[in-house]
Structure formats: C-alpha cells, structure tokens
C-alpha atoms as a PDB file:
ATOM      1  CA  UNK A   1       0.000   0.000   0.000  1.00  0.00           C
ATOM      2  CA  UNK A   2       1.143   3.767  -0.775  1.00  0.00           C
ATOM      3  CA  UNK A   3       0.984   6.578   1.515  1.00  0.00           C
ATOM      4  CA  UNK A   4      -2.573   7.584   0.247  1.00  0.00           C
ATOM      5  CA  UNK A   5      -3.948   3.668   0.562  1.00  0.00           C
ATOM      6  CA  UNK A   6      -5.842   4.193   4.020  1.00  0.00           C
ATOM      7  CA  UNK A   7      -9.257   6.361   5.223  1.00  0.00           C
ATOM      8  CA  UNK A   8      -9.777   7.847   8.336  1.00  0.00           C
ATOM      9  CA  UNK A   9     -13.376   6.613   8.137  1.00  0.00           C
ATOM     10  CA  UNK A  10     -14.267  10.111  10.723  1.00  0.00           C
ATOM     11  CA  UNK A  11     -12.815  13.104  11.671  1.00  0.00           C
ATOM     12  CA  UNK A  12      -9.780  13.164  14.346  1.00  0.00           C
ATOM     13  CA  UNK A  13     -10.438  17.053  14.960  1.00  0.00           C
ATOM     14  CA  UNK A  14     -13.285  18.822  17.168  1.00  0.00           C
ATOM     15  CA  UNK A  15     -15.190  19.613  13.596  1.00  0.00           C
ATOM     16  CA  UNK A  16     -18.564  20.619  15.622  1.00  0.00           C
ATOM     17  CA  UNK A  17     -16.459  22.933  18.640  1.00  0.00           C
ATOM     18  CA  UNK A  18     -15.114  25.422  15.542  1.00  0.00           C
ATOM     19  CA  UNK A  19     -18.257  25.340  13.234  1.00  0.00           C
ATOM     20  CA  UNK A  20     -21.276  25.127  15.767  1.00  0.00           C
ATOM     21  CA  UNK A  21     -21.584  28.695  15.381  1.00  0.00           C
ATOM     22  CA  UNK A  22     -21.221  28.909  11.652  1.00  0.00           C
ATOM     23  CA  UNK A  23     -24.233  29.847   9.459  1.00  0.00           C
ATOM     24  CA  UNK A  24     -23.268  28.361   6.107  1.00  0.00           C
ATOM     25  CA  UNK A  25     -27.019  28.807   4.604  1.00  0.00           C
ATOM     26  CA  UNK A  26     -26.122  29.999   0.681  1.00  0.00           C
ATOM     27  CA  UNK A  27     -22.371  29.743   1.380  1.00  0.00           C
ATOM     28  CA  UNK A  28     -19.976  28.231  -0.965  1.00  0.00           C
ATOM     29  CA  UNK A  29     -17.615  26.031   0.857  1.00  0.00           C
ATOM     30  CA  UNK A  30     -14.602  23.934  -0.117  1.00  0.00           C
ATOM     31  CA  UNK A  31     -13.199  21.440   2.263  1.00  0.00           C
ATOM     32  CA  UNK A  32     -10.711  18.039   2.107  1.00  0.00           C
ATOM     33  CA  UNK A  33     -12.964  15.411   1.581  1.00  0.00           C
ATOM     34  CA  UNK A  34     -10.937  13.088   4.231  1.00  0.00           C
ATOM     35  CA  UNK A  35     -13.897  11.247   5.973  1.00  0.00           C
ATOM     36  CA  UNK A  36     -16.494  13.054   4.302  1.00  0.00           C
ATOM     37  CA  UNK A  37     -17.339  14.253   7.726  1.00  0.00           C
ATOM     38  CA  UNK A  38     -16.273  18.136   7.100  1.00  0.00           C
ATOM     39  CA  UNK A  39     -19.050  17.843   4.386  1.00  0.00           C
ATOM     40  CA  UNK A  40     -21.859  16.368   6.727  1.00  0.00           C
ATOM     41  CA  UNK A  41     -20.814  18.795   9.144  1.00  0.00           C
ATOM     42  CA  UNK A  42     -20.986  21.861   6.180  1.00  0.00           C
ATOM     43  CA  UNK A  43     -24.797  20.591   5.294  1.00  0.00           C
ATOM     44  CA  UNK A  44     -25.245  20.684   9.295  1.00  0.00           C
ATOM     45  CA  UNK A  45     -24.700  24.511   9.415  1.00  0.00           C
ATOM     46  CA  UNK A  46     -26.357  24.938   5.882  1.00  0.00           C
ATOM     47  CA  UNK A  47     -24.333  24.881   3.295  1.00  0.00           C
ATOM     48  CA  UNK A  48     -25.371  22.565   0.122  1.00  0.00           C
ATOM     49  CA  UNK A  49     -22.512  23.553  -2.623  1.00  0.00           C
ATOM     50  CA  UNK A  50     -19.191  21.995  -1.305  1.00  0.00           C
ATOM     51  CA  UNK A  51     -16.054  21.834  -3.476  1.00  0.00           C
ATOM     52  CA  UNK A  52     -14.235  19.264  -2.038  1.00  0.00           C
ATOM     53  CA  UNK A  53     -10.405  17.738  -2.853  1.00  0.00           C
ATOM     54  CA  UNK A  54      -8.067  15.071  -1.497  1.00  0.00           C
ATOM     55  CA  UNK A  55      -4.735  13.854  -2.601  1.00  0.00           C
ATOM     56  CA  UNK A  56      -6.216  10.395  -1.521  1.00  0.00           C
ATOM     57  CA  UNK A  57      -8.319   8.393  -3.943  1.00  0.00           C
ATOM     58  CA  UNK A  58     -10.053   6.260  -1.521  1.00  0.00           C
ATOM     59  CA  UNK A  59     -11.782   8.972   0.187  1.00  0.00           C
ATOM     60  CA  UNK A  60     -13.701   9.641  -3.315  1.00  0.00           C
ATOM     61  CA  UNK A  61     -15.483   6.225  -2.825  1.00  0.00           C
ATOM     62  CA  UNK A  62     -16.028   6.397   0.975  1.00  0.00           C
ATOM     63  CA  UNK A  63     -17.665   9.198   0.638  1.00  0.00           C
ATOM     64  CA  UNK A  64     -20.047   7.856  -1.506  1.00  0.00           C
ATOM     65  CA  UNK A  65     -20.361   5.181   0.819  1.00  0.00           C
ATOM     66  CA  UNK A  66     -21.032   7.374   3.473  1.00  0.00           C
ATOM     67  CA  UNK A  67     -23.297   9.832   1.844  1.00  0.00           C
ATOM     68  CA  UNK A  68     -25.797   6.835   0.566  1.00  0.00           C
ATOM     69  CA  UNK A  69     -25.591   5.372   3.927  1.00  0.00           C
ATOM     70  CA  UNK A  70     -26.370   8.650   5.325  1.00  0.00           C
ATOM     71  CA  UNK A  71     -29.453   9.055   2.801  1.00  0.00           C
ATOM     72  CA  UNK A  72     -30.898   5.361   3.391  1.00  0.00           C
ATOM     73  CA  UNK A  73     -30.147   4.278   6.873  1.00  0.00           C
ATOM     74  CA  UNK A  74     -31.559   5.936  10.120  1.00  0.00           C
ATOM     75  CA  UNK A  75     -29.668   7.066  12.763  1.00  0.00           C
ATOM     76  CA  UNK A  76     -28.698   3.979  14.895  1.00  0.00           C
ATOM     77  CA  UNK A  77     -27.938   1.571  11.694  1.00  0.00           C
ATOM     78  CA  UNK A  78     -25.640   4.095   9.925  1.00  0.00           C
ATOM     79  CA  UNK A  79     -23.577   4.591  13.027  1.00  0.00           C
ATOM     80  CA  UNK A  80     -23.791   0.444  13.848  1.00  0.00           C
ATOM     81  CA  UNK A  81     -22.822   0.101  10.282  1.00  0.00           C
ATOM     82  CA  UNK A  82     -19.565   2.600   9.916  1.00  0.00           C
ATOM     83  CA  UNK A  83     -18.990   4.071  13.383  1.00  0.00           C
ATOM     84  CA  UNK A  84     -19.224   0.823  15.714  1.00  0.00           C
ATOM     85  CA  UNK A  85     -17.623  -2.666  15.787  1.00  0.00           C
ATOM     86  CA  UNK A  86     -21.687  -4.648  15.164  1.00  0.00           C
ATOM     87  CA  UNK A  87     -22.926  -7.331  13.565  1.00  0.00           C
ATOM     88  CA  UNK A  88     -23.707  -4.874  10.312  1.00  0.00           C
ATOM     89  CA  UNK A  89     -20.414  -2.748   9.716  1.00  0.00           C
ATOM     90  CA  UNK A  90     -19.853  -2.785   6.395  1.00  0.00           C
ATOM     91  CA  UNK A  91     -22.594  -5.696   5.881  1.00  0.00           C
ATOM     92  CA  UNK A  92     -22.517  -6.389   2.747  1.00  0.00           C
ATOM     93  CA  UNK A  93     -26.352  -6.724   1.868  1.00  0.00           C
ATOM     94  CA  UNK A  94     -26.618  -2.799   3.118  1.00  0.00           C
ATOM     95  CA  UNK A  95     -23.975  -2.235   0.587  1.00  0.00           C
ATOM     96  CA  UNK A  96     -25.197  -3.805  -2.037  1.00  0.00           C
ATOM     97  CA  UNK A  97     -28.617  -2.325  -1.383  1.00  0.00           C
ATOM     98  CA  UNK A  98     -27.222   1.418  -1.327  1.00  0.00           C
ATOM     99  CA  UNK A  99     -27.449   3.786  -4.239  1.00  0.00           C
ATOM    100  CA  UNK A 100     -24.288   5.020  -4.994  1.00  0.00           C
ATOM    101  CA  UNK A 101     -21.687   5.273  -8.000  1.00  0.00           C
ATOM    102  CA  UNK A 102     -21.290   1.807  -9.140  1.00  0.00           C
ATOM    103  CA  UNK A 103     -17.483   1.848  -9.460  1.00  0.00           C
ATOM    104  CA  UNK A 104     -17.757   2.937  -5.827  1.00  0.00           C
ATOM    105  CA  UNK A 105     -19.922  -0.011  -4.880  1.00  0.00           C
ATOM    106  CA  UNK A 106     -17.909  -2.425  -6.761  1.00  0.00           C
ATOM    107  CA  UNK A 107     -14.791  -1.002  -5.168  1.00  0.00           C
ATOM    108  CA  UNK A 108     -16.334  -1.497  -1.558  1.00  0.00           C
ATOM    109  CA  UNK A 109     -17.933  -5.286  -2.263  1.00  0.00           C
ATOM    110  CA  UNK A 110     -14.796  -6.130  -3.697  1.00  0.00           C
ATOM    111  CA  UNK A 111     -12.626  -5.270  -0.851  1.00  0.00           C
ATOM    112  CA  UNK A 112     -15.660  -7.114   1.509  1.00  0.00           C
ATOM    113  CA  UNK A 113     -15.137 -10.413  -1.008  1.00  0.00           C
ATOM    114  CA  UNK A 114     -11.342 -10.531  -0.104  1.00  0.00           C
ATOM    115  CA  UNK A 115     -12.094 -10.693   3.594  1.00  0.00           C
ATOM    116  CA  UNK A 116     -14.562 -13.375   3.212  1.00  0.00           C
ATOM    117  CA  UNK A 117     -17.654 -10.915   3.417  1.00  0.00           C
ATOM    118  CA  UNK A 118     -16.484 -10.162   7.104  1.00  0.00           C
ATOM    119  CA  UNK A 119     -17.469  -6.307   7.632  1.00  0.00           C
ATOM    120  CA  UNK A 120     -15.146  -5.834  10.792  1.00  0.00           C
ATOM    121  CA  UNK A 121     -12.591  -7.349   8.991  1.00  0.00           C
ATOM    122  CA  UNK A 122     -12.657  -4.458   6.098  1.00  0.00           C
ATOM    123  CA  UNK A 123     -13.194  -1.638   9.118  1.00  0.00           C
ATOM    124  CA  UNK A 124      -9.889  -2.896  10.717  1.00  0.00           C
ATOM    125  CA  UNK A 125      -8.219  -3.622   7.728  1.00  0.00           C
ATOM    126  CA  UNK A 126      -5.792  -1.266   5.737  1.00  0.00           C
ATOM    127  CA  UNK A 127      -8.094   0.513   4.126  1.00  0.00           C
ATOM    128  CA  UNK A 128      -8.664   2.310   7.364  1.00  0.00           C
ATOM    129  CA  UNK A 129      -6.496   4.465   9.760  1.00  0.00           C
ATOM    130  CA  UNK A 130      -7.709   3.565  12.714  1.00  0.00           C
ATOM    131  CA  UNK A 131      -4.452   4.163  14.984  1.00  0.00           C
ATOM    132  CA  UNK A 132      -6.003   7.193  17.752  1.00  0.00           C
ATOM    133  CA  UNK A 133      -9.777   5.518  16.932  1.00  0.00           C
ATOM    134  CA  UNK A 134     -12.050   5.868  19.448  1.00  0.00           C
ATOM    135  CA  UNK A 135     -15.671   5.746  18.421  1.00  0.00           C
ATOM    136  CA  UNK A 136     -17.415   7.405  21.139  1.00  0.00           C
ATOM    137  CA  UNK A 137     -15.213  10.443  20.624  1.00  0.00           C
ATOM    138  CA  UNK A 138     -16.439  10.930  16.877  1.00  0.00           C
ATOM    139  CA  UNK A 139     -20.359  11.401  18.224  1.00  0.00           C
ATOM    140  CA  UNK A 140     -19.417  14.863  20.013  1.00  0.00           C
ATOM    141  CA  UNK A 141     -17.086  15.597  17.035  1.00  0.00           C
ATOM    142  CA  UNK A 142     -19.882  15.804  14.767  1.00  0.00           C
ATOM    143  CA  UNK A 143     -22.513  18.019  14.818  1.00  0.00           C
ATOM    144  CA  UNK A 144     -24.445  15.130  12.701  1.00  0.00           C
ATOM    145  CA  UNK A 145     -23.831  12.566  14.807  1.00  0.00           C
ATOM    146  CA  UNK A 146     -26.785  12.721  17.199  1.00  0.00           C
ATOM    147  CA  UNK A 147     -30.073  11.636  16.700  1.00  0.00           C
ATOM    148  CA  UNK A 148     -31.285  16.062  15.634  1.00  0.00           C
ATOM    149  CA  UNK A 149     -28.297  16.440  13.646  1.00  0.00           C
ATOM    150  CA  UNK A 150     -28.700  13.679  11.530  1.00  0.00           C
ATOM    151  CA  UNK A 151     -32.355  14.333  11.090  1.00  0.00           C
ATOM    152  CA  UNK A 152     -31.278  17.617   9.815  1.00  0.00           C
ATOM    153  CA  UNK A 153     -28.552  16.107   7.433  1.00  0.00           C
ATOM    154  CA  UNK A 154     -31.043  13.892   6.555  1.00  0.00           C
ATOM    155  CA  UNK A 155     -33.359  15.962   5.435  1.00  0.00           C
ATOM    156  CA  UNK A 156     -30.940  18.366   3.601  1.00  0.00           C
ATOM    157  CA  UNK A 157     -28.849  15.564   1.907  1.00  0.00           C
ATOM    158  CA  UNK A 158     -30.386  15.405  -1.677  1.00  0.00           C
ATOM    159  CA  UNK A 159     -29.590  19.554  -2.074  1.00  0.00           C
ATOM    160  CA  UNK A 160     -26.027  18.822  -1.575  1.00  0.00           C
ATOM    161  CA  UNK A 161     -24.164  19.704  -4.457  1.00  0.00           C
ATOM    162  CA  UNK A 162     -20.531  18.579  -4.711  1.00  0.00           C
ATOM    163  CA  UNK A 163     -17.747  18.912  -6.932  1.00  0.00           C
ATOM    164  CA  UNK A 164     -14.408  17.431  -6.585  1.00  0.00           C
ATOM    165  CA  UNK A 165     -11.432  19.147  -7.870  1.00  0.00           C
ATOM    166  CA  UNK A 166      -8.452  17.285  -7.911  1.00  0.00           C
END
C-alpha cells in the first residue's frame, strides 16, 4: 500500500467545537474530503454547494459510501454500520442495497469479497487508519452525529451539491 492507501473513516479534529456557530445557509464552501465528515458537518450549518479535494483516492469512494448510507439508513444503523464494531459494519447486503456510483460499490464489495464478506474485517483492515480511533469520541465531534443532527442532514442531503477538484 502507498501513503494515500488508508481512510480515516471520521474526523480526528473537534469539527462541531469550531463550526457550531457557523451559518453556512447559501455559502460556498470547499473542504478536504478526508472522511467526508467536514461535508456532513458543512450541510449541518447549511451549506449545500461543497467543493471538495483530497490527494487520496479512496476517500472519493467512501464518501459515496457514506453519503448513501447517510441518505438510506436511520440514525442507529448508519452509526452500527460505519462508526461501531456490530454485527452490520460494512454488511454487505446494506452495501449492495445502497445507491451510490457503481465503481464505488464495486470497489467497496470487492474489498468485503477478499475478507470473506467479514465487515469488521474491512473496518480494521488497511483501508482504514484507525491508529487514535475511538468511536465514542467521533459522536461529540460531529454536529451530525446525534439523533437532531442527523435528522437535519437527513433531510438536507439530496440539495447537496458537490464537486471534486483534484
């Protein structure tokens, strides 16, 4: 693997302490795409027109993975499914049933069939930087990770336009 090969799959920063007083409503933004979680964070506070850029491929097709998991799951599955060691991280039915770019889907099953469709396997494998990981952490990092937030996001989600520059 290269120095790009691995996803923090959320944020290691305090992204809701510096923009829980933002008003983003109209506002362009740009932001690393990383963990996709500066995004959900920008459609938290408002903003639906995010350029976002990354010198790391991967994070192109997480964030597809987490955006359609965002859209179709409710609050406690998508955090049981990408936050949280369960019996559905990266379950590959939910995958398969997500709408999302197909070479991003394709990527995601792919990596699933080489661990023997074992989910936990592909969150701790090295796809993911998960060296300073501590799940609980990432739900007061987030302004979309409570049960209002993500309602919000939710309900915002299909406004969001992106473009990646690269």
């Amino acid at each position: 693997m290269g120095r790009f090969d691995s996803i923090y799959p959320f944020t290691t920063e305090n992204i809701a302490g510096y923009m829980k007083d933002l008003d983003l409503t109209g506002k362009k933004c740009i932001t690393v795409t990383g963990s996709a979680d500066h995004i959900l964070n920008i459609v938290a506070r408002g903003g639906l027109d995010v350029t976002t850029f990354d010198i790391n491929s991967l994070t192109e097709k997480y964030m597809d993975l987490k955006l359609a998991a965002l859209k179709q799951l409710d609050f406690k599955d998508f955090v049981n499914f990408l936050l949280y060691d369960s019996k559905i991280s990266f379950d590959y039915n939910i995958i398969s049933s997500l709408n999302m770019q197909d070479d991003s889907k394709m990527f995601w099953l792919d990596k699933l069939k080489e661990l023997n469709n074992d989910g936990k396997r592909l969150m701790h494998s090295k796809y993911f930087n998960r060296k300073y990981f501590n799940s609980d952490s990432k739900l007061w990092q987030n302004l979309y990770l409570n049960e209002d937030g993500y309602k919000i996001v939710k309900e915002r989600i299909d406004g969001l336009k992106i473009s990646i520059s690269i």
